[in-house]
C-alpha atoms as a PDB file:
ATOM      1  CA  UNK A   1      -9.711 -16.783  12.089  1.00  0.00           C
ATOM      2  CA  UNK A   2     -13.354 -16.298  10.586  1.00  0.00           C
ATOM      3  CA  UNK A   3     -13.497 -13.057   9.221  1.00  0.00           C
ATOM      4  CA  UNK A   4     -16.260 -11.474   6.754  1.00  0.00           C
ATOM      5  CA  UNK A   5     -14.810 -10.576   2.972  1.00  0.00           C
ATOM      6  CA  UNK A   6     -14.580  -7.203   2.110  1.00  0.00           C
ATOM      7  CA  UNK A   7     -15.688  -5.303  -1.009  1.00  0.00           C
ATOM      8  CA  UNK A   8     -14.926  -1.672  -1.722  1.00  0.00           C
ATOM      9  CA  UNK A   9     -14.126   0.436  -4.761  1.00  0.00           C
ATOM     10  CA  UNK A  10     -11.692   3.618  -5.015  1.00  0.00           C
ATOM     11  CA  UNK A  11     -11.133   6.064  -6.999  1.00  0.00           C
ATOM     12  CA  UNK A  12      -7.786   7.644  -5.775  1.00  0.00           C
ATOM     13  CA  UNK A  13      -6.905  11.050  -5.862  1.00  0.00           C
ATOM     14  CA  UNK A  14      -3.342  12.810  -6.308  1.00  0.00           C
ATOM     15  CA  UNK A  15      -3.043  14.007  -2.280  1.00  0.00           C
ATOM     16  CA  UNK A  16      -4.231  10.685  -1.596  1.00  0.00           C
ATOM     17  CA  UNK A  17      -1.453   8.718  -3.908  1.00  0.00           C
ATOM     18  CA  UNK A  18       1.284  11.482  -2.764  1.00  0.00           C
ATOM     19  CA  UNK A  19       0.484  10.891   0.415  1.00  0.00           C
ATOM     20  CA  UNK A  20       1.563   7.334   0.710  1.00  0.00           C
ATOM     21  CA  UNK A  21       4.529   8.471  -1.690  1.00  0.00           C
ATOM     22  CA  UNK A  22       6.086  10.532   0.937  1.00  0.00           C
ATOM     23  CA  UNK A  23       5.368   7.769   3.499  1.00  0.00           C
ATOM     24  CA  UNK A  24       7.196   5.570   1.469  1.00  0.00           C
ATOM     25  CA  UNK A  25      10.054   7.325   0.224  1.00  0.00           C
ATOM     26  CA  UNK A  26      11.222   7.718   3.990  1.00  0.00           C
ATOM     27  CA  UNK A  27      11.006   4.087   4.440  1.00  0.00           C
ATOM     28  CA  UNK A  28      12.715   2.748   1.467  1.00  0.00           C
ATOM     29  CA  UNK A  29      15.670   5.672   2.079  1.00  0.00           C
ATOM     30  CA  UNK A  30      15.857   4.260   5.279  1.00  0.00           C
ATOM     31  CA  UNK A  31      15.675   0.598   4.483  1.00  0.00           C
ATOM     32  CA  UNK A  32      18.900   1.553   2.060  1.00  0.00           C
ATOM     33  CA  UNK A  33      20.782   3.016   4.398  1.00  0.00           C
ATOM     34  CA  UNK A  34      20.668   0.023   6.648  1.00  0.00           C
ATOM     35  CA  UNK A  35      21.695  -2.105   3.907  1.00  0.00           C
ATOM     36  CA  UNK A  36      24.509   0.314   3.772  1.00  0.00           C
ATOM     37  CA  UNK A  37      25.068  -0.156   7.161  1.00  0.00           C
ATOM     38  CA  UNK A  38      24.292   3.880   7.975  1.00  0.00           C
ATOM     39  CA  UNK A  39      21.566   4.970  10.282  1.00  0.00           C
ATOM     40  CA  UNK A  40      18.483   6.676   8.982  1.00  0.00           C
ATOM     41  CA  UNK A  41      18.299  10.127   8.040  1.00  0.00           C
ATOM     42  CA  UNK A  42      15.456  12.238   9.914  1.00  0.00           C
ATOM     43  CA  UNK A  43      13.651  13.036   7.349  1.00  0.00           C
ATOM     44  CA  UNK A  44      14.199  12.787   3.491  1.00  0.00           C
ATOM     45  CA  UNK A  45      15.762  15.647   1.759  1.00  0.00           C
ATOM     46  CA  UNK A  46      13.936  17.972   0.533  1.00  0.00           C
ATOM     47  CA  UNK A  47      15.460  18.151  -2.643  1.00  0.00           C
ATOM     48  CA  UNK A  48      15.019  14.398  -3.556  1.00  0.00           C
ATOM     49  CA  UNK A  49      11.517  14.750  -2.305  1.00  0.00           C
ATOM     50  CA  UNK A  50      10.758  17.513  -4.654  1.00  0.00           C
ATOM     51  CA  UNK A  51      11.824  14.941  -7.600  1.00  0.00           C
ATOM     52  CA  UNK A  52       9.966  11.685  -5.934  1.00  0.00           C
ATOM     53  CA  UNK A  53       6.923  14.177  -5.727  1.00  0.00           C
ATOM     54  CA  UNK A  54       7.054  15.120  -9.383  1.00  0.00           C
ATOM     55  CA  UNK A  55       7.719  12.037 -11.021  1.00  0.00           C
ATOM     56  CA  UNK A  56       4.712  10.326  -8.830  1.00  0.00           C
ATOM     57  CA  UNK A  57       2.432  13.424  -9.926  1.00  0.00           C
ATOM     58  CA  UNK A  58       3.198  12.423 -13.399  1.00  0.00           C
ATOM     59  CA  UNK A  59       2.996   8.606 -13.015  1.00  0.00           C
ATOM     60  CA  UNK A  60      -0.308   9.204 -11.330  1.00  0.00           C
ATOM     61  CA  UNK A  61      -1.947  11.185 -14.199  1.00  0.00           C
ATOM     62  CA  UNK A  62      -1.247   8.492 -16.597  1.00  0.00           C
ATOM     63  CA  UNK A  63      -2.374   6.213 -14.294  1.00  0.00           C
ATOM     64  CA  UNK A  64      -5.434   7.335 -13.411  1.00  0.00           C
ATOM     65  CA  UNK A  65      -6.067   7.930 -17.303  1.00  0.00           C
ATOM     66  CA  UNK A  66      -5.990   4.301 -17.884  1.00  0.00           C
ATOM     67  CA  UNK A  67      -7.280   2.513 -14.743  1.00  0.00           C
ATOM     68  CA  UNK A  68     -10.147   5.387 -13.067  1.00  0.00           C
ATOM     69  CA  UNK A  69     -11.171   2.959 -10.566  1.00  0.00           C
ATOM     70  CA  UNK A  70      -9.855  -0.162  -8.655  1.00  0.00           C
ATOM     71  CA  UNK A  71     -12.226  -2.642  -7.456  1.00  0.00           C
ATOM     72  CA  UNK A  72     -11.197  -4.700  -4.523  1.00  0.00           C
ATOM     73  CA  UNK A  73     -12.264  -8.194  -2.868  1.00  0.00           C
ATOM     74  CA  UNK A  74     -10.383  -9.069   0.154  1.00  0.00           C
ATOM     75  CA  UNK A  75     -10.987 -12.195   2.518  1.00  0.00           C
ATOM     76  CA  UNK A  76      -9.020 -14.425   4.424  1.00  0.00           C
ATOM     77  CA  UNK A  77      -7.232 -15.569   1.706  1.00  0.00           C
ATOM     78  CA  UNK A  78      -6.118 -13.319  -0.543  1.00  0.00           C
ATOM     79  CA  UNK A  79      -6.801  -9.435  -2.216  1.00  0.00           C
ATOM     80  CA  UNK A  80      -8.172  -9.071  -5.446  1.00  0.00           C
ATOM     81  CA  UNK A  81      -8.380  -6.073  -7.414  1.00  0.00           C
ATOM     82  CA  UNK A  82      -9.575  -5.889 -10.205  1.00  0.00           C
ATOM     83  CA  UNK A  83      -9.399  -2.547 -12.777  1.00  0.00           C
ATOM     84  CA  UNK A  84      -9.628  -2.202 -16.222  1.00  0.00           C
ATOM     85  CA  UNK A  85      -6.190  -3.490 -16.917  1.00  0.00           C
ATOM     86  CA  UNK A  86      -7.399  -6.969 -15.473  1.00  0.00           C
ATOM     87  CA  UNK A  87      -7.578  -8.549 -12.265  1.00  0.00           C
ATOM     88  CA  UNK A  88      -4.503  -9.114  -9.880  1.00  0.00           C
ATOM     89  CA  UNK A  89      -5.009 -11.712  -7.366  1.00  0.00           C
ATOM     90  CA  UNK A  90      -2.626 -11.905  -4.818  1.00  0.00           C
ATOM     91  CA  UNK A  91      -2.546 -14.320  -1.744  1.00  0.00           C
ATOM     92  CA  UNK A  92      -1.814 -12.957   1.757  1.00  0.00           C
ATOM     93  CA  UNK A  93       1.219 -15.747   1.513  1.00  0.00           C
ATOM     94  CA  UNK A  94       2.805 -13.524  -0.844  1.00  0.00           C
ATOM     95  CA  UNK A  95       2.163 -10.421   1.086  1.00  0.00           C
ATOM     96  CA  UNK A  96       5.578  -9.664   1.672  1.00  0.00           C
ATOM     97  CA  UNK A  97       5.382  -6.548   3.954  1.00  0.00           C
ATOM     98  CA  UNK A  98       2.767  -4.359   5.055  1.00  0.00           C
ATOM     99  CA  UNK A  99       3.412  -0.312   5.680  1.00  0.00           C
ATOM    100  CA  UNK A 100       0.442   1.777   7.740  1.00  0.00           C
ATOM    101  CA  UNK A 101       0.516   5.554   6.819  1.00  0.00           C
ATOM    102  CA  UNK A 102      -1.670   8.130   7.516  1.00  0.00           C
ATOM    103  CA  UNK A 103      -3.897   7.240   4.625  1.00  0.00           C
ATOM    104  CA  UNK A 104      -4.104   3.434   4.795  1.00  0.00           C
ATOM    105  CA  UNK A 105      -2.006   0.407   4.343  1.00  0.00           C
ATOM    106  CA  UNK A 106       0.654  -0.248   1.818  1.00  0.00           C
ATOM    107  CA  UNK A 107       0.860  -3.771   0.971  1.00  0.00           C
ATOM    108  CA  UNK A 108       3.728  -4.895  -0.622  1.00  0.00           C
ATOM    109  CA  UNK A 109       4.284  -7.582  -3.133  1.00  0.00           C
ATOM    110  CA  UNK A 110       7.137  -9.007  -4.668  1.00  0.00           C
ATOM    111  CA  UNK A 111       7.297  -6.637  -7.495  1.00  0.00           C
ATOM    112  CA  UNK A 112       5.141  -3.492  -6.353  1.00  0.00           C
ATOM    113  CA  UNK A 113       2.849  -2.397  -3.846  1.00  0.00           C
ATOM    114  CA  UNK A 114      -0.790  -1.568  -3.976  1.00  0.00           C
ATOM    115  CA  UNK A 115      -2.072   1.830  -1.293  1.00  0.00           C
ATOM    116  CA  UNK A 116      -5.421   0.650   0.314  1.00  0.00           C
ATOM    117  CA  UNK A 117      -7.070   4.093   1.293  1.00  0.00           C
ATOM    118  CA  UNK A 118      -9.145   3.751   5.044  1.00  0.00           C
ATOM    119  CA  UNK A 119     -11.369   6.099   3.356  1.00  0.00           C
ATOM    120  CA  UNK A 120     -13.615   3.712   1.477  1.00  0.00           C
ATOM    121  CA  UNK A 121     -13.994   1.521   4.441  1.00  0.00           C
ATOM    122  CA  UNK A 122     -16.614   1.665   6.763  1.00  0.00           C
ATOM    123  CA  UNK A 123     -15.385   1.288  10.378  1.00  0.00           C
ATOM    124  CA  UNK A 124     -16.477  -2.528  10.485  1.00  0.00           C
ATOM    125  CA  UNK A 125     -14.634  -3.114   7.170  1.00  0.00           C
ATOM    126  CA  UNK A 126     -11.809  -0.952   8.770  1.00  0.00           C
ATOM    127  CA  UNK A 127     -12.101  -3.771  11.580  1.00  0.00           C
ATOM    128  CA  UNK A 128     -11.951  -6.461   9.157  1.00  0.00           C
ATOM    129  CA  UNK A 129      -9.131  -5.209   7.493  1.00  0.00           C
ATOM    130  CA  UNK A 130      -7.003  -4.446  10.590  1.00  0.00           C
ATOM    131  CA  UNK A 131      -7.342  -8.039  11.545  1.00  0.00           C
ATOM    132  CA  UNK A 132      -6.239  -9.415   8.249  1.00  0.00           C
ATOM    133  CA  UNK A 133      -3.320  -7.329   8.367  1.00  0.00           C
ATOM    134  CA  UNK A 134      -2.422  -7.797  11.377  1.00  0.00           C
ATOM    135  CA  UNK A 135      -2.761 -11.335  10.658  1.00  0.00           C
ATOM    136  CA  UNK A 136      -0.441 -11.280   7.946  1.00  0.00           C
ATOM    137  CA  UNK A 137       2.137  -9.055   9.894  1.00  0.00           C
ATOM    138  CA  UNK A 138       2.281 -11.404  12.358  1.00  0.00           C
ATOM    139  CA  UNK A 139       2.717 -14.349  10.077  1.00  0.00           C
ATOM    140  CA  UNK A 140       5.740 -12.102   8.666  1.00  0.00           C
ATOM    141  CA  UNK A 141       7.405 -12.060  11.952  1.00  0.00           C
ATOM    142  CA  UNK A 142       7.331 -15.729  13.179  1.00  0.00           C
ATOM    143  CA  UNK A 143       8.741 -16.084   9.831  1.00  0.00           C
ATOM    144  CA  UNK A 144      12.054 -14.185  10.535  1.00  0.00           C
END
């Protein structure tokens, strides 16, 4: 696959961040339940979602305090973002699961996940994206 890199910046914003928080928290309830061998709940309670909801409001002030903006480089081989913490490169090999919300994709690492917002894209780097991902997803399935 040829595909053109990407660059973008973003600046995210607290609905933004929630959102993919509430996304989340469903799927990682869910993924612990199965481990439990119970089936999923319909949606997450509201009480717990009240406290996910608060902590992440808090997380994301002190956040956004100390890295404003993320700068990100994406191509064939791997995502790099870089804020001013440092830069994080991470290979699409050790992409270890990808979650699309409403807002954008979730890709997950090892130890974290990073939200890429659809927002800063254009719809050609939208394209791009989609086809890396869905590269990567379904490099993740012939795996298991």
């Amino acid at each position: 696959m040829n595909v053109p890199s990407l660059t973008f910046s973003v600046s995210y914003t607290l609905s933004e961040y929630l959102s993919f928080v509430r996304e989340h928290t469903g799927i990682v309830m869910a993924e612990e339940r199965a481990k439990q061998g119970k089936p999923p709940r319909a949606s997450v309670p509201a009480f717990i979602m009240v406290f996910v909801v608060a902590f992440a409001s808090v997380s994301f002030f002190f956040k956004k305090r100390r890295v404003p903006v993320c700068d990100f480089f994406i191509d064939e081989d791997r995502i790099v973002r870089t804020t001013a913490d440092g830069k994080l490169v991470l290979p699409w090999k050790d992409v270890t699961a990808i979650y699309r919300y409403t807002q954008g994709y979730l890709v997950a690492k090892k130890n974290g996940a990073m939200p890429l917002p659809l927002r800063c894209l254009d719809a050609e780097q939208a394209a791009t994206l989609g086809a890396l991902v869905e590269q990567r997803e379904l490099e993740l399935r012939s795996a298991n």
